[in-house]
C-alpha atoms as a PDB file:
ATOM      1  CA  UNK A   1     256.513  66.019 -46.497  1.00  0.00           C
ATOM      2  CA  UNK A   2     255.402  68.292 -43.828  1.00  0.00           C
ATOM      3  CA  UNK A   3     258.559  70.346 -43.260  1.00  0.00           C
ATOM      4  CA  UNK A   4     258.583  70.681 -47.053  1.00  0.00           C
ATOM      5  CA  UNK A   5     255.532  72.082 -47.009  1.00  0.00           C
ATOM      6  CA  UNK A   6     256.608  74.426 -44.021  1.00  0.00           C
ATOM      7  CA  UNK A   7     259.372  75.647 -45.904  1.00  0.00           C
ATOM      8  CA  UNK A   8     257.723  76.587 -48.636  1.00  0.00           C
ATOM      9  CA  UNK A   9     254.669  78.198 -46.827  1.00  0.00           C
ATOM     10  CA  UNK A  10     256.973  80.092 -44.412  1.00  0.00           C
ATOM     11  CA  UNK A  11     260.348  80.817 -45.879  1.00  0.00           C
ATOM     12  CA  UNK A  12     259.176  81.068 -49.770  1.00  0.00           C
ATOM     13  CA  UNK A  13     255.817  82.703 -48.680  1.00  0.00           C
ATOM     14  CA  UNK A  14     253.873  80.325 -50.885  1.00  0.00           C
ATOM     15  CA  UNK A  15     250.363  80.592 -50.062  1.00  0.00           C
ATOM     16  CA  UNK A  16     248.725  77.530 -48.272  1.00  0.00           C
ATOM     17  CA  UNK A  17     246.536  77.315 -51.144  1.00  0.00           C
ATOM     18  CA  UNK A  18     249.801  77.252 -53.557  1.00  0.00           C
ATOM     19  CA  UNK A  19     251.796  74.682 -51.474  1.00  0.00           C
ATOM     20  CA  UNK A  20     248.670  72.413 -51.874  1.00  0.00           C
ATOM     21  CA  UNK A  21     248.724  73.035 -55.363  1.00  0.00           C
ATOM     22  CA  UNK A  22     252.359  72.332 -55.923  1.00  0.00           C
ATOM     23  CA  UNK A  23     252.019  69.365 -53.970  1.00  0.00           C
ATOM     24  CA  UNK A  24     249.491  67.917 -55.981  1.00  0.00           C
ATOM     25  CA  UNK A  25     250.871  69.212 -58.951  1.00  0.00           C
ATOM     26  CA  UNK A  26     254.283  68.116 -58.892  1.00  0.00           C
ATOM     27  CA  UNK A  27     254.683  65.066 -56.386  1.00  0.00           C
ATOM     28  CA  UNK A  28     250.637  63.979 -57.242  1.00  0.00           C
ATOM     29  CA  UNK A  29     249.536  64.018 -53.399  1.00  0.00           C
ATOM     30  CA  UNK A  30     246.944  66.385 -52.920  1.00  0.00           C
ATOM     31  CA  UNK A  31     246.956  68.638 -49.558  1.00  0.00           C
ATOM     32  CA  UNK A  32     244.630  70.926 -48.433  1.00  0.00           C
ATOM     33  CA  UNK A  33     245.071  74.835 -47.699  1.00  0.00           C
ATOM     34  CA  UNK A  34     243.857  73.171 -44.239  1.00  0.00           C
ATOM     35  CA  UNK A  35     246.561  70.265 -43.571  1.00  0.00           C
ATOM     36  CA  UNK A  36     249.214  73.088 -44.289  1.00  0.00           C
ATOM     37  CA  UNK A  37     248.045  75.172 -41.933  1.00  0.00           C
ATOM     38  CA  UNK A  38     247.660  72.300 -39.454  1.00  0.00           C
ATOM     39  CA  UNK A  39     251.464  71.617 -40.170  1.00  0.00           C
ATOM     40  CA  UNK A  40     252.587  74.883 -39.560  1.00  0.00           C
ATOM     41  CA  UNK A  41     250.562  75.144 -36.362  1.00  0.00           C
ATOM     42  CA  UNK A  42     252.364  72.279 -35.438  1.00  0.00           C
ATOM     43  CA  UNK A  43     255.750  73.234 -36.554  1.00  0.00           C
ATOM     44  CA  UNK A  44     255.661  76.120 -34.612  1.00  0.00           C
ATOM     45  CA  UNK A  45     254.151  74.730 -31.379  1.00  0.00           C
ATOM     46  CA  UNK A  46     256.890  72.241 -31.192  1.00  0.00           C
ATOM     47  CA  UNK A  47     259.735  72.688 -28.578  1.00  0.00           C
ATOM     48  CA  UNK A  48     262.825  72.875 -29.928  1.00  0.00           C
END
């Protein structure tokens, strides 16, 4: 779930607020503007 929503926040350049949306939209799990930050932060502050 969380590289989903890095993918679409970083390579489709989906808002945060829009991933969230989609999210809760499409698979019914809501996720806040704020968790897909987080998971961003944290995808990008990961060694590879």
């Amino acid at each position: 779930m969380k590289a989903h929503a890095v993918y679409m926040s970083a390579h489709q350049m989906a808002s945060y607020e829009r991933v969230g949306e989609r999210f809760a939209n499409q698979i019914n799990i809501p996720l806040s503007a704020g968790s897909v930050r987080d998971f961003n932060e944290e995808a990008y502050n990961k060694p590879a």
